[in-house]
PDB file of N, CA and C in Angstrom:
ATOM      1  N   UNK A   1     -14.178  25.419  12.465  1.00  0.00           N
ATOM      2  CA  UNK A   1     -14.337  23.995  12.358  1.00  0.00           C
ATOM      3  C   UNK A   1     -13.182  23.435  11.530  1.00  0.00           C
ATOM      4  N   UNK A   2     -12.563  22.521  12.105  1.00  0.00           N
ATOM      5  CA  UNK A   2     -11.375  21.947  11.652  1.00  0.00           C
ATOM      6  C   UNK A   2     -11.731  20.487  10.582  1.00  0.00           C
ATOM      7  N   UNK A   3     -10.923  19.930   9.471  1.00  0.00           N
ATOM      8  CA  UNK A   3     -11.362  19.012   8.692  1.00  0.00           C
ATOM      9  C   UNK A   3     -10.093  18.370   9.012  1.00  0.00           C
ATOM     10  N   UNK A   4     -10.859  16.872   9.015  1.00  0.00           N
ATOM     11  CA  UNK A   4      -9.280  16.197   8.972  1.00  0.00           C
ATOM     12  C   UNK A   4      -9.164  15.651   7.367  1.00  0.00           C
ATOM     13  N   UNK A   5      -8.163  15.573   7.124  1.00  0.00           N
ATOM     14  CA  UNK A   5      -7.083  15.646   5.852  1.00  0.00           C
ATOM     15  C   UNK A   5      -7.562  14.287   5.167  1.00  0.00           C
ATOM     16  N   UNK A   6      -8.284  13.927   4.096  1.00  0.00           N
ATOM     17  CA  UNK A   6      -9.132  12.461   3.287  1.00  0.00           C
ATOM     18  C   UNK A   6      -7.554  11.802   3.076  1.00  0.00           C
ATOM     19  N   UNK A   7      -7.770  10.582   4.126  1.00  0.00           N
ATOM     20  CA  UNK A   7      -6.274   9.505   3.338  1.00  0.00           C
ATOM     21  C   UNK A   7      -7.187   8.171   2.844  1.00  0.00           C
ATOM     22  N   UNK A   8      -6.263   8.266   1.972  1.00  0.00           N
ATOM     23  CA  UNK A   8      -6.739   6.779   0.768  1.00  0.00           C
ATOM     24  C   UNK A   8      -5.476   6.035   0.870  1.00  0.00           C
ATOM     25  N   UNK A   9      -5.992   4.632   0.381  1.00  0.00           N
ATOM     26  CA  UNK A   9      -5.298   3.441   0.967  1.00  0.00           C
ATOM     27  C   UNK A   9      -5.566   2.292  -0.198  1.00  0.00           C
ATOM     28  N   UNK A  10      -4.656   1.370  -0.446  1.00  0.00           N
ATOM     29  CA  UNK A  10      -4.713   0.288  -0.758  1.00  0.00           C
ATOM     30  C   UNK A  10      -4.334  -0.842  -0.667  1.00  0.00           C
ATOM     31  N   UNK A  11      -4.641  -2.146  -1.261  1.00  0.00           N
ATOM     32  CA  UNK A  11      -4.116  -3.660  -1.108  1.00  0.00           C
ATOM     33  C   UNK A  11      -3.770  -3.790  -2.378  1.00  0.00           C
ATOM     34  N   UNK A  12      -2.539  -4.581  -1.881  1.00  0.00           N
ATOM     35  CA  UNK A  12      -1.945  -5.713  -3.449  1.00  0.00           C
ATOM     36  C   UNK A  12      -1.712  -7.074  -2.221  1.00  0.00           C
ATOM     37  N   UNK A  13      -1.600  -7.578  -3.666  1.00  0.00           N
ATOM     38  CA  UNK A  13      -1.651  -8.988  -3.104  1.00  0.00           C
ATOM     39  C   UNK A  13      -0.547  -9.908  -4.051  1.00  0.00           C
ATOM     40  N   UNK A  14       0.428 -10.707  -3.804  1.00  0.00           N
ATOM     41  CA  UNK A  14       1.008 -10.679  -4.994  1.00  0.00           C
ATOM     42  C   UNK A  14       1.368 -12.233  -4.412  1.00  0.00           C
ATOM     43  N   UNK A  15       2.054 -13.342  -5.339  1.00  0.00           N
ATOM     44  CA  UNK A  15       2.178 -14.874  -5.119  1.00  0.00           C
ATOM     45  C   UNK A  15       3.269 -14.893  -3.711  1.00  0.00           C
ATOM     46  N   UNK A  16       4.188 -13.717  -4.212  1.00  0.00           N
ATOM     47  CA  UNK A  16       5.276 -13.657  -3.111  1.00  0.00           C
ATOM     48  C   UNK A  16       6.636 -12.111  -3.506  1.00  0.00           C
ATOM     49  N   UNK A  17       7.507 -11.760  -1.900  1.00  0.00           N
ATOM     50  CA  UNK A  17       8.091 -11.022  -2.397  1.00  0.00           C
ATOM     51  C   UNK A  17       9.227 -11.204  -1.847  1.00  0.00           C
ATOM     52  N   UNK A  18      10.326 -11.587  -3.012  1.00  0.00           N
ATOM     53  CA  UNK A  18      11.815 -11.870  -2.176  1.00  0.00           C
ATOM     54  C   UNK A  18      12.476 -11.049  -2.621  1.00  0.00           C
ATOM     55  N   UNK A  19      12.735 -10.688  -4.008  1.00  0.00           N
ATOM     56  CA  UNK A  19      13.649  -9.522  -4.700  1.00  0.00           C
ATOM     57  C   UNK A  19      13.689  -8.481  -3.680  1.00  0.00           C
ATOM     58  N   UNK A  20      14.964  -8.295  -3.080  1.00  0.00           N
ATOM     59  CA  UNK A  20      15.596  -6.599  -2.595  1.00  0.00           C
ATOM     60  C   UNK A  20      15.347  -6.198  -3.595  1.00  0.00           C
ATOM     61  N   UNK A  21      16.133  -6.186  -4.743  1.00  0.00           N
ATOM     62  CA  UNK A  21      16.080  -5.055  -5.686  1.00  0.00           C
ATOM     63  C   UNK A  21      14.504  -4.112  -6.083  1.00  0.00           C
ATOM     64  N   UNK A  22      13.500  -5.632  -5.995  1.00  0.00           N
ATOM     65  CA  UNK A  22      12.218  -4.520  -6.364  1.00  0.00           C
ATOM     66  C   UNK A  22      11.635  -4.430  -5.394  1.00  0.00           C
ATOM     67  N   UNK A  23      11.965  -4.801  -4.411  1.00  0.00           N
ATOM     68  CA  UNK A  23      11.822  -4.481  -2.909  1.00  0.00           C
ATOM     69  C   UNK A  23      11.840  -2.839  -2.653  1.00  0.00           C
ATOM     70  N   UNK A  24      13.527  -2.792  -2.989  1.00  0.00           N
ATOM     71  CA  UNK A  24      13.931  -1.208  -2.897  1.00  0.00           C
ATOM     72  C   UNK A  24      13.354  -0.187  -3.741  1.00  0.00           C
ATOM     73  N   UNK A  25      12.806  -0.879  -5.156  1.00  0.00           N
ATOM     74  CA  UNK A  25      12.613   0.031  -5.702  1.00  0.00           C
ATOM     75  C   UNK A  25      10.704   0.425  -5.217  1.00  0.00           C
ATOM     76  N   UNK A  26       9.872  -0.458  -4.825  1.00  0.00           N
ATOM     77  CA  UNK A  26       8.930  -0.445  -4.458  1.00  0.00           C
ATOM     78  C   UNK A  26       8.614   1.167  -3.281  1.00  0.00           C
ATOM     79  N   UNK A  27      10.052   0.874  -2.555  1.00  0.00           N
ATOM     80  CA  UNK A  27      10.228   1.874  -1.134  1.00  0.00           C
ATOM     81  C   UNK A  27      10.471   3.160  -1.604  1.00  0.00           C
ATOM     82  N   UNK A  28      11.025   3.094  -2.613  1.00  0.00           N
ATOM     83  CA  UNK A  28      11.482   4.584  -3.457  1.00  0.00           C
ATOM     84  C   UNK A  28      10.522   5.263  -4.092  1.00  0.00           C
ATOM     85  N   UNK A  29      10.031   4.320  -4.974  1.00  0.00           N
ATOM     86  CA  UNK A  29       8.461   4.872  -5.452  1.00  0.00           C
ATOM     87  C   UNK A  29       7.816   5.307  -4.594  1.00  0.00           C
ATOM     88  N   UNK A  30       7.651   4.896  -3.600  1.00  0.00           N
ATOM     89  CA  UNK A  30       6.554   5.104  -2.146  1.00  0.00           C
ATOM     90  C   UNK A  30       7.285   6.422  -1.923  1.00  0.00           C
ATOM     91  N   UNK A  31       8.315   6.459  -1.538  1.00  0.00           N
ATOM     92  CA  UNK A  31       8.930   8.437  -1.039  1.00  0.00           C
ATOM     93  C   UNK A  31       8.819   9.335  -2.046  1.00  0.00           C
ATOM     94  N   UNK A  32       8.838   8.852  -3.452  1.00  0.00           N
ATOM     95  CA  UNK A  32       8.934   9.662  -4.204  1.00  0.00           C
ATOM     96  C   UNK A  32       7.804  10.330  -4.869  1.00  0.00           C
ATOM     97  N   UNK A  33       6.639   9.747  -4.315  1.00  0.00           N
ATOM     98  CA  UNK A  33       5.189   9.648  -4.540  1.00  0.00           C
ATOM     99  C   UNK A  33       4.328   9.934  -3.128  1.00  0.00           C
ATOM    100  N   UNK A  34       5.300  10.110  -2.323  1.00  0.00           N
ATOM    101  CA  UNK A  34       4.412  10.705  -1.195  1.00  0.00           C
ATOM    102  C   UNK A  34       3.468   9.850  -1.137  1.00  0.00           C
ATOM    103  N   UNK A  35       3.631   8.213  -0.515  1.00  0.00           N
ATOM    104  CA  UNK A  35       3.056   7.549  -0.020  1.00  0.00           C
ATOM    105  C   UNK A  35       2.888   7.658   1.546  1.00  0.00           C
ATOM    106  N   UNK A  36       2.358   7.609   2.327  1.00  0.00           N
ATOM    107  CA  UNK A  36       2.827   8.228   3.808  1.00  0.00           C
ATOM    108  C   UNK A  36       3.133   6.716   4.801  1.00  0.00           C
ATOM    109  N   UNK A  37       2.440   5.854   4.316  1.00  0.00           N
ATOM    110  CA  UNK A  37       2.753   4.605   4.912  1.00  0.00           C
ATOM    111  C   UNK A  37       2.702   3.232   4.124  1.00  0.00           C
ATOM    112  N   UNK A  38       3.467   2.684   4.607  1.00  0.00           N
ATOM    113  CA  UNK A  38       3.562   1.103   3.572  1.00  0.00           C
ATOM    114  C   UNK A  38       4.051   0.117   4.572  1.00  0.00           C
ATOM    115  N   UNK A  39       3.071  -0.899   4.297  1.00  0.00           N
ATOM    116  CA  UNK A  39       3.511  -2.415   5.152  1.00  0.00           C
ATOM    117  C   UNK A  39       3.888  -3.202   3.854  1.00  0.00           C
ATOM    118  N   UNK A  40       4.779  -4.248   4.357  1.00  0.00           N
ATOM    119  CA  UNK A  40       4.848  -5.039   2.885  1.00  0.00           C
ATOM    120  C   UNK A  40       5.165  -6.481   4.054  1.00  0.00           C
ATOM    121  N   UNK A  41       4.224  -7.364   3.440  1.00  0.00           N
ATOM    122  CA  UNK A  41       4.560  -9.015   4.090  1.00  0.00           C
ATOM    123  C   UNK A  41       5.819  -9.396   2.700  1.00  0.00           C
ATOM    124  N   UNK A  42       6.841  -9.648   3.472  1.00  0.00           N
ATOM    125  CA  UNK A  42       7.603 -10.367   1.994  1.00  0.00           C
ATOM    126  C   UNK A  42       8.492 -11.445   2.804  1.00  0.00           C
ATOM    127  N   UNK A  43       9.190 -11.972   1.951  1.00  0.00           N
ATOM    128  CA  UNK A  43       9.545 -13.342   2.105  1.00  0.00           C
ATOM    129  C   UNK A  43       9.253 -14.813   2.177  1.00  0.00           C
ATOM    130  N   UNK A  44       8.024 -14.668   2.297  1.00  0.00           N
ATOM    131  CA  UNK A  44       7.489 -16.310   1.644  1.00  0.00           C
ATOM    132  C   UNK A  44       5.538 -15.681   0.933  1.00  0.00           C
ATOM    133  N   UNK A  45       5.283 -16.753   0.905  1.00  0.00           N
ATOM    134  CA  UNK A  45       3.715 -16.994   0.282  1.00  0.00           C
ATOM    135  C   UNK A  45       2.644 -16.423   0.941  1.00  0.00           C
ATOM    136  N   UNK A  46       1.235 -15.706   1.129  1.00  0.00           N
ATOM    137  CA  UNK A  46       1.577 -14.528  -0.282  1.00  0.00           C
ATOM    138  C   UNK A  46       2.148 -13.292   0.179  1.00  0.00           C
ATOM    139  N   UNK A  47       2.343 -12.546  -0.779  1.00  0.00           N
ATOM    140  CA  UNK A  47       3.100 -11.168  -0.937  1.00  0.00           C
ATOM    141  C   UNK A  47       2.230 -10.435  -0.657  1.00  0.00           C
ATOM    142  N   UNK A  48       2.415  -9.582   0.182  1.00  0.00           N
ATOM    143  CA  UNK A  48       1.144  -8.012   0.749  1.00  0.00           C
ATOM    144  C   UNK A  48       1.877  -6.583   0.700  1.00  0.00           C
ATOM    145  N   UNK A  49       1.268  -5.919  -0.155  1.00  0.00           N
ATOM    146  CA  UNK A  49       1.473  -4.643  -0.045  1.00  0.00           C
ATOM    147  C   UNK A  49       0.268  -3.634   0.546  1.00  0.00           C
ATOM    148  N   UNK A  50       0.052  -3.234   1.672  1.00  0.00           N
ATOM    149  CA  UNK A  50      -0.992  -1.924   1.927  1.00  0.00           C
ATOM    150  C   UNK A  50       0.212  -0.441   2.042  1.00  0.00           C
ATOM    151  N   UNK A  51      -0.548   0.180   1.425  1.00  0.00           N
ATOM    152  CA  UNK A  51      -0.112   1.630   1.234  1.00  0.00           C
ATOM    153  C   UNK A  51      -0.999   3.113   1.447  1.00  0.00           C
ATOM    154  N   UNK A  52      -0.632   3.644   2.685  1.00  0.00           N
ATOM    155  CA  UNK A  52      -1.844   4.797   2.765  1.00  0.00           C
ATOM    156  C   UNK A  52      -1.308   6.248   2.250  1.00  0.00           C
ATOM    157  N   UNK A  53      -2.002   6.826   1.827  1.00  0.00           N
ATOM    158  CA  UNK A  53      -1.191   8.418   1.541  1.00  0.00           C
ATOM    159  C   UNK A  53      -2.571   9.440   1.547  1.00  0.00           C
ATOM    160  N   UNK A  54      -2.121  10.487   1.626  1.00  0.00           N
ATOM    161  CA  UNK A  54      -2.833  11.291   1.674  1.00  0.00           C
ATOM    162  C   UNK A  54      -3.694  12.083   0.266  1.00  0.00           C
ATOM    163  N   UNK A  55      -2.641  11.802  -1.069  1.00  0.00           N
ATOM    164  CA  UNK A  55      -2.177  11.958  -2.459  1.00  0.00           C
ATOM    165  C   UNK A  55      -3.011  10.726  -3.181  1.00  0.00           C
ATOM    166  N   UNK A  56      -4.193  10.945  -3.745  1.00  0.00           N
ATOM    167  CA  UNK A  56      -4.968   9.895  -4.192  1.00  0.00           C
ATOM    168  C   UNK A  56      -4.280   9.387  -5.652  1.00  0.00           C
ATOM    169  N   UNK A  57      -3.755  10.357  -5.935  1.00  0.00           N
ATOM    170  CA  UNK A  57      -3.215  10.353  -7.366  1.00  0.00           C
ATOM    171  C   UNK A  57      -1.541   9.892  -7.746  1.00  0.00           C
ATOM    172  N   UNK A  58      -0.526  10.274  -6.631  1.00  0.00           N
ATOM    173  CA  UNK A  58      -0.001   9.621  -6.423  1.00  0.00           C
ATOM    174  C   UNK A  58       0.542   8.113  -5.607  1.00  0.00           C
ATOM    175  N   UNK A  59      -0.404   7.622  -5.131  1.00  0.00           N
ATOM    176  CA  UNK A  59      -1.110   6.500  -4.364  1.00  0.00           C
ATOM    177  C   UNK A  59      -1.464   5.726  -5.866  1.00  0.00           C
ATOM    178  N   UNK A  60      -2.223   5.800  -7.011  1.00  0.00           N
ATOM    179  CA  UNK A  60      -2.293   5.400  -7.815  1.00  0.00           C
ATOM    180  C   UNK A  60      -1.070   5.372  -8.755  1.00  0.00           C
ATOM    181  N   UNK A  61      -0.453   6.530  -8.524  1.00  0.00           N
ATOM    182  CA  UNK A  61       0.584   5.926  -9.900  1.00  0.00           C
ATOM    183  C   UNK A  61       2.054   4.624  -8.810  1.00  0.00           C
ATOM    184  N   UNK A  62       1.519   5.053  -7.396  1.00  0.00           N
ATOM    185  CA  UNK A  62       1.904   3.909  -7.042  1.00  0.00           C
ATOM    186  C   UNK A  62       1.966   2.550  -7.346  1.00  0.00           C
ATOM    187  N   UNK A  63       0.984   2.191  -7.170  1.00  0.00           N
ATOM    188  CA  UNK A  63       0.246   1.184  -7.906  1.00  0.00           C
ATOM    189  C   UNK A  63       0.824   0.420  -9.028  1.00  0.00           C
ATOM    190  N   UNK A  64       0.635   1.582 -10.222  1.00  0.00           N
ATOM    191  CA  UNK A  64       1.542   1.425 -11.304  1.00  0.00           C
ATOM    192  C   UNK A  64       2.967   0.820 -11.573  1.00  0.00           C
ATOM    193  N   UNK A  65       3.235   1.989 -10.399  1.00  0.00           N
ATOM    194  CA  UNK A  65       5.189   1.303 -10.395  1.00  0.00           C
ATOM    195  C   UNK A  65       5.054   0.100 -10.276  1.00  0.00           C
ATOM    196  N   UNK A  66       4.330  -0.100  -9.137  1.00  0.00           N
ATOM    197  CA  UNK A  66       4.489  -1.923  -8.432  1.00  0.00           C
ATOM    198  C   UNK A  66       4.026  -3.163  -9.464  1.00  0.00           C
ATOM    199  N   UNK A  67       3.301  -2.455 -10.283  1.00  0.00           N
ATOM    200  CA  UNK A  67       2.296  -3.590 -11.332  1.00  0.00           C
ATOM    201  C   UNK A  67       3.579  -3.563 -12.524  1.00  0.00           C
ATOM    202  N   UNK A  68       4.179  -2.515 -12.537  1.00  0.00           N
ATOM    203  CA  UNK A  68       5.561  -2.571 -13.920  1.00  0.00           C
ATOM    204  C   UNK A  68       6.314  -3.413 -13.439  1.00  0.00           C
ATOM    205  N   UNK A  69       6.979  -3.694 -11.988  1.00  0.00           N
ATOM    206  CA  UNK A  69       7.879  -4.625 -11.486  1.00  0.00           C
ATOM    207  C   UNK A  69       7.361  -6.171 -12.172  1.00  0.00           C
ATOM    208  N   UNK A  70       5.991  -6.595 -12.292  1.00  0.00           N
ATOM    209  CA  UNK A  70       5.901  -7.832 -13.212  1.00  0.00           C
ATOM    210  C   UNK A  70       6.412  -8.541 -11.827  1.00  0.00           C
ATOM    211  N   UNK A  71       5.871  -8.663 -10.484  1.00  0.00           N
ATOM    212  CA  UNK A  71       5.235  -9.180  -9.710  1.00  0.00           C
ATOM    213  C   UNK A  71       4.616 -10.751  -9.824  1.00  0.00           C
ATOM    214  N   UNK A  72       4.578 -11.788  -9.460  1.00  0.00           N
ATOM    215  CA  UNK A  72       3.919 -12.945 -10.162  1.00  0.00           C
ATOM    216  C   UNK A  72       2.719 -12.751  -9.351  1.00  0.00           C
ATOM    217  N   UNK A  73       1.291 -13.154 -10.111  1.00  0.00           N
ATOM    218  CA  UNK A  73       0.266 -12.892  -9.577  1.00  0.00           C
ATOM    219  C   UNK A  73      -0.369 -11.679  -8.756  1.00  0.00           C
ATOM    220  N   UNK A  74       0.105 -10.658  -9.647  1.00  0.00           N
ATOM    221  CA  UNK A  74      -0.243  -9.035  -8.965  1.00  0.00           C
ATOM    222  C   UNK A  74      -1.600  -9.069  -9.032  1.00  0.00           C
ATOM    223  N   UNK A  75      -2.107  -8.930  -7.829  1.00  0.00           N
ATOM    224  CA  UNK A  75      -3.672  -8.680  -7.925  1.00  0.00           C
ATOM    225  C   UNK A  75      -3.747  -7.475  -6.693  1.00  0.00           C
ATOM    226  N   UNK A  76      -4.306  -6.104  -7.306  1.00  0.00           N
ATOM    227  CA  UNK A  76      -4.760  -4.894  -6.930  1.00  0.00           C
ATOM    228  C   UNK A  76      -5.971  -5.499  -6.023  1.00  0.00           C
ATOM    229  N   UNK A  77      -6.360  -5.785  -4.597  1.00  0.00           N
ATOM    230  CA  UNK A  77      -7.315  -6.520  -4.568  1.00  0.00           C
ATOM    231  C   UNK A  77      -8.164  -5.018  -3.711  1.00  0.00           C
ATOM    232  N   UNK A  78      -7.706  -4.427  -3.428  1.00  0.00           N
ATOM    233  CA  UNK A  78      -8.009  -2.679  -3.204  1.00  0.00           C
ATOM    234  C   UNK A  78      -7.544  -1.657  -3.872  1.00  0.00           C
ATOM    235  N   UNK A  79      -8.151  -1.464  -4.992  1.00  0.00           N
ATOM    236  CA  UNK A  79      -7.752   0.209  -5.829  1.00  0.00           C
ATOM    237  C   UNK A  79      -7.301   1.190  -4.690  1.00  0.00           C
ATOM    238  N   UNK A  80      -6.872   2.297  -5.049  1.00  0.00           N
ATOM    239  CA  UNK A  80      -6.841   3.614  -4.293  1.00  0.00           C
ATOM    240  C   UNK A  80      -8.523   4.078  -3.865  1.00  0.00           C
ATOM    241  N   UNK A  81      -8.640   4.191  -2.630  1.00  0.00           N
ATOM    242  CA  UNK A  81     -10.289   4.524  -2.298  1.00  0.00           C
ATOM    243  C   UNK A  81      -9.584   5.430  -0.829  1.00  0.00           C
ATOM    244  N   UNK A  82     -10.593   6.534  -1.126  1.00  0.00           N
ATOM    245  CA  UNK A  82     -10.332   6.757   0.337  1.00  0.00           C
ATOM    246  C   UNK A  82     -10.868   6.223   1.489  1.00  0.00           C
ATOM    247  N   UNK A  83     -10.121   6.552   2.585  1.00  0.00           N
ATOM    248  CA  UNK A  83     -10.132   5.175   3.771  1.00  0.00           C
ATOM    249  C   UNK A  83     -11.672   5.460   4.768  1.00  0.00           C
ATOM    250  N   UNK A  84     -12.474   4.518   4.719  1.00  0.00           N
ATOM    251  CA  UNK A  84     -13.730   4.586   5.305  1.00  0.00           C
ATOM    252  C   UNK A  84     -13.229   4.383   7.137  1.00  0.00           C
ATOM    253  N   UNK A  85     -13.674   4.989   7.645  1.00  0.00           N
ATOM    254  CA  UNK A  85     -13.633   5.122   9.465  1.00  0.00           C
ATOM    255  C   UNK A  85     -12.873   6.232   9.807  1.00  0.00           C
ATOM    256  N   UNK A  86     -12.015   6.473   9.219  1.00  0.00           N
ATOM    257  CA  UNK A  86     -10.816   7.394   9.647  1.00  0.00           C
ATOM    258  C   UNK A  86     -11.619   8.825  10.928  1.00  0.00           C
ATOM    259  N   UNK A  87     -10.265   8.242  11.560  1.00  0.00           N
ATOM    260  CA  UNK A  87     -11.036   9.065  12.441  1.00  0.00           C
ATOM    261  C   UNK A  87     -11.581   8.796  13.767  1.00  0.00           C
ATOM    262  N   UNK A  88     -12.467   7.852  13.564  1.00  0.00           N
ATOM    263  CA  UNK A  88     -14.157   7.089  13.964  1.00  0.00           C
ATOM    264  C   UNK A  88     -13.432   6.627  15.125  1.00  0.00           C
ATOM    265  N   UNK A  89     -12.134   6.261  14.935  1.00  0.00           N
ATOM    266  CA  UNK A  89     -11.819   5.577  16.683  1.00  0.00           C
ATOM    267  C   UNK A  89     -10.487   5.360  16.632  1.00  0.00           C
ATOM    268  N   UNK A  90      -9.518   5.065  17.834  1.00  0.00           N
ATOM    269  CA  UNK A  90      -8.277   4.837  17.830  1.00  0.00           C
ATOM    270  C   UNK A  90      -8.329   4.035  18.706  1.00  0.00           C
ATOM    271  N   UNK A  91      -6.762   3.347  18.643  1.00  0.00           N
ATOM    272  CA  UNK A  91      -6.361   2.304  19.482  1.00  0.00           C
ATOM    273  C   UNK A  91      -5.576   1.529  18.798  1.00  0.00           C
ATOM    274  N   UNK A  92      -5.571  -0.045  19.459  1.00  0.00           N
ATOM    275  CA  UNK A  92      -5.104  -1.370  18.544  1.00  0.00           C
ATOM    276  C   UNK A  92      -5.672  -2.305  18.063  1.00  0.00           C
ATOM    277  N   UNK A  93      -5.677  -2.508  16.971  1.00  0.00           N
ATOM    278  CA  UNK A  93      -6.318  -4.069  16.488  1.00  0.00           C
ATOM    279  C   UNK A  93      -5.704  -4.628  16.210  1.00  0.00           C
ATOM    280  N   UNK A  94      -5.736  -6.069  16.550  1.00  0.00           N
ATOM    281  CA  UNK A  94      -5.125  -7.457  16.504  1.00  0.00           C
ATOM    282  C   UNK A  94      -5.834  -8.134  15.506  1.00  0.00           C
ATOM    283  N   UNK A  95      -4.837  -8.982  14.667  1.00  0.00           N
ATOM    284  CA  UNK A  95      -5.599 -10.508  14.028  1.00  0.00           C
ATOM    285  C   UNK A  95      -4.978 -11.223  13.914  1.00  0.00           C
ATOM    286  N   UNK A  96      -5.584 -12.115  14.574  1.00  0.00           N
ATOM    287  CA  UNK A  96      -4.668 -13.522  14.696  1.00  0.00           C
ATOM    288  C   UNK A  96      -3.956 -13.931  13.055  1.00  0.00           C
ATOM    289  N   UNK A  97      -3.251 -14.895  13.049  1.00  0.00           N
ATOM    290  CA  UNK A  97      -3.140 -15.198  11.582  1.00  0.00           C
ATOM    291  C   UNK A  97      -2.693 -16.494  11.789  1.00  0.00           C
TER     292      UNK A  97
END
């Protein structure tokens, strides 16, 4: 019997994200921490970071890095949790916005 591998995931939420510089450094932390995936909404109002990894612990000190950048309005609005469904179904989901 085969297990599939627990990935944990989170949300930030931040006022906005224009800085390259902590842009880049955001992306570095993420490789260097064995984040396995990262979306980031940046360039205007609000700022989104989701981040999945497999590494619950480095997934959190993720986190960290991003909250040291001093971000305006950093709000963690998903801790590191591992990811509920996984698994449960595949395909595409859409949302409008």
């Amino acid at each position: 019997m085969s297990r599939t591998p627990s990935l944990f995931n989170c949300l930030i939420r931040t006022h906005h994200i224009t800085s390259r510089k902590k842009l880049s450094r955001v992306r570095r932390a993420a490789q260097q921490l064995n984040v396995d995936w990262l979306y980031v909404r940046s360039g205007g109002s609000p700022g989104i970071m989701f981040a999945e990894g497999r590494d619950e612990a480095g997934l959190t000190e993720w986190v960290s890095t991003v909250q040291a950048l001093r971000y305006k309005d950093f709000k963690c609005v998903a801790k590191p949790a591992r990811a509920e469904g996984v698994g449960s179904k595949s395909g595409f989901d859409e949302t409008e916005s």
